[in-house]
C-alpha atoms as a PDB file:
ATOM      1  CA  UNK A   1       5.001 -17.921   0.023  1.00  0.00           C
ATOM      2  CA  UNK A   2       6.729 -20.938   1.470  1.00  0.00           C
ATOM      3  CA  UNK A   3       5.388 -22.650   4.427  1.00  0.00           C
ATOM      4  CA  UNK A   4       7.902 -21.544   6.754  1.00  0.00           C
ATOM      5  CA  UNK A   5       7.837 -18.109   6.226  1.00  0.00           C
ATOM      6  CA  UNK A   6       3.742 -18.278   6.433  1.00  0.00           C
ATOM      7  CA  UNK A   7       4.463 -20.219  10.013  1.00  0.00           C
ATOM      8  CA  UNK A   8       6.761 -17.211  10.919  1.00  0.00           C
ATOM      9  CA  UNK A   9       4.462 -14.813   9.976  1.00  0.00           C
ATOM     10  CA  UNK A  10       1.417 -16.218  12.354  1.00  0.00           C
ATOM     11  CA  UNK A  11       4.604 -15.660  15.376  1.00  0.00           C
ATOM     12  CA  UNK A  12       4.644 -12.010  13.836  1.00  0.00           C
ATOM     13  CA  UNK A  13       1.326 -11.497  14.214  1.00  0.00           C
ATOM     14  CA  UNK A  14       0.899 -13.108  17.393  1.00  0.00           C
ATOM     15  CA  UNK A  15       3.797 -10.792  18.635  1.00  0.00           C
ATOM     16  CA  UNK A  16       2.890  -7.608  17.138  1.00  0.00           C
ATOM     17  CA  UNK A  17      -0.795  -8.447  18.552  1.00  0.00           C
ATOM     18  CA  UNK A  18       1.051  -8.748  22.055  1.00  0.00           C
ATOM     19  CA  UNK A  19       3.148  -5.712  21.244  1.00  0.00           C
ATOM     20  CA  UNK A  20      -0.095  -3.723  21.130  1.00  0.00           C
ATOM     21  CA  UNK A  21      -1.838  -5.434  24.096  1.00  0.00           C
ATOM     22  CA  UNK A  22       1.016  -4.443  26.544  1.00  0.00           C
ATOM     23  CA  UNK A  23       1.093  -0.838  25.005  1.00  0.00           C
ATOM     24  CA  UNK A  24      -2.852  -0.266  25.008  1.00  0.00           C
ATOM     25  CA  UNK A  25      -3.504  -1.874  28.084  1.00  0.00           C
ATOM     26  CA  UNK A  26      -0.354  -2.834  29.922  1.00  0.00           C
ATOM     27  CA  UNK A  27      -1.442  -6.638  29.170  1.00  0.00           C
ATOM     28  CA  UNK A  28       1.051  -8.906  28.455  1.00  0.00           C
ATOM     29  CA  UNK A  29      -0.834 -12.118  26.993  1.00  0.00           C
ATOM     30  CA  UNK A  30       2.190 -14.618  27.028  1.00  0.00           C
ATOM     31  CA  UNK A  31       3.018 -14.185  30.256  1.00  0.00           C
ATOM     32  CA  UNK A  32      -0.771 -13.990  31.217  1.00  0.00           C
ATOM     33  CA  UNK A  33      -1.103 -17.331  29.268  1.00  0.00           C
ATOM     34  CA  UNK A  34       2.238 -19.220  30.150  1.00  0.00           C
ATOM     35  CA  UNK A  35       3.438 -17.204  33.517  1.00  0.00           C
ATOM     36  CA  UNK A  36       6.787 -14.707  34.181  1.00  0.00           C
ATOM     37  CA  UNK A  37       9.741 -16.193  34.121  1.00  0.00           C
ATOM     38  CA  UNK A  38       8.426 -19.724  32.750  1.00  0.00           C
ATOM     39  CA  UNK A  39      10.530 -21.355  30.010  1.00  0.00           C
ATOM     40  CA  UNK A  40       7.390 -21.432  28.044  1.00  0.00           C
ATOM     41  CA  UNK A  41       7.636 -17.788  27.827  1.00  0.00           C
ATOM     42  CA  UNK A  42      10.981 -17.178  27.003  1.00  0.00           C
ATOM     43  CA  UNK A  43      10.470 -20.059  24.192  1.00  0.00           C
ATOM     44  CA  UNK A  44       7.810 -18.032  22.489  1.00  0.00           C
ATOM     45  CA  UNK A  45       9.432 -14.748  22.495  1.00  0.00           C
ATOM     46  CA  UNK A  46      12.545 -16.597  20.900  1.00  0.00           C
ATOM     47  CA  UNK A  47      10.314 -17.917  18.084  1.00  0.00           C
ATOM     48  CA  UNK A  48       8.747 -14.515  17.860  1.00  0.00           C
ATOM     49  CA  UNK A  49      12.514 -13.056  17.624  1.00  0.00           C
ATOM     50  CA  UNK A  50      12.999 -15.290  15.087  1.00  0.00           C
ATOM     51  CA  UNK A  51      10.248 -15.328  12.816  1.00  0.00           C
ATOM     52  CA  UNK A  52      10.735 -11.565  12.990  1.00  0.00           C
ATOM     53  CA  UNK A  53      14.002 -11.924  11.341  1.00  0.00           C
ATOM     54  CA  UNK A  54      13.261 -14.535   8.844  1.00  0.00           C
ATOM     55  CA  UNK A  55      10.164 -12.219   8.051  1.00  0.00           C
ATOM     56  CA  UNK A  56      12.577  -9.996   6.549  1.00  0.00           C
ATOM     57  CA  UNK A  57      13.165 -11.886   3.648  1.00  0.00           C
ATOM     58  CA  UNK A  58       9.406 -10.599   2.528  1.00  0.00           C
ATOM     59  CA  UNK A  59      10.408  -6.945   2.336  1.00  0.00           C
ATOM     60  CA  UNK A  60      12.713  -8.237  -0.663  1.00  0.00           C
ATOM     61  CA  UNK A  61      10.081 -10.655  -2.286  1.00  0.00           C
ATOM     62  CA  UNK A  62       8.601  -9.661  -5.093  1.00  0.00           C
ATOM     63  CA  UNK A  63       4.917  -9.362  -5.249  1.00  0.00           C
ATOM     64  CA  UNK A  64       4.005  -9.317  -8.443  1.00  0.00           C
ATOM     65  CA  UNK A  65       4.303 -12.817  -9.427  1.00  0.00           C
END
């Protein structure tokens, strides 16, 4: 796996982990960790957007090799 698409897969993780805090326990851990509204914030959901969509490319990578 390249290095960039093992970089966007730790903001995949860290999303989907936030994903499931806010739907388990209505806990949002960005904004807990950088505040609402803070650029911060909105900086890390953008990377999470993105590495979400570049994470795509592993649905079409083959695995066997």
């Amino acid at each position: 796996m390249k290095t960039l698409q093992k970089v966007c897969l730790v903001f995949t993780i860290i999303g989907a982990i936030n994903w499931g805090l806010i739907g388990l326990f209505d806990f949002n851990l960005v904004s807990t960790l950088f505040g609402d509204e803070n650029v911060i914030t909105r900086i890390v959901y953008v990377l999470v957007g993105i590495a979400g969509v570049i994470n795509i490319g592993l649905l079409f990578e083959d695995w066997d090799n």
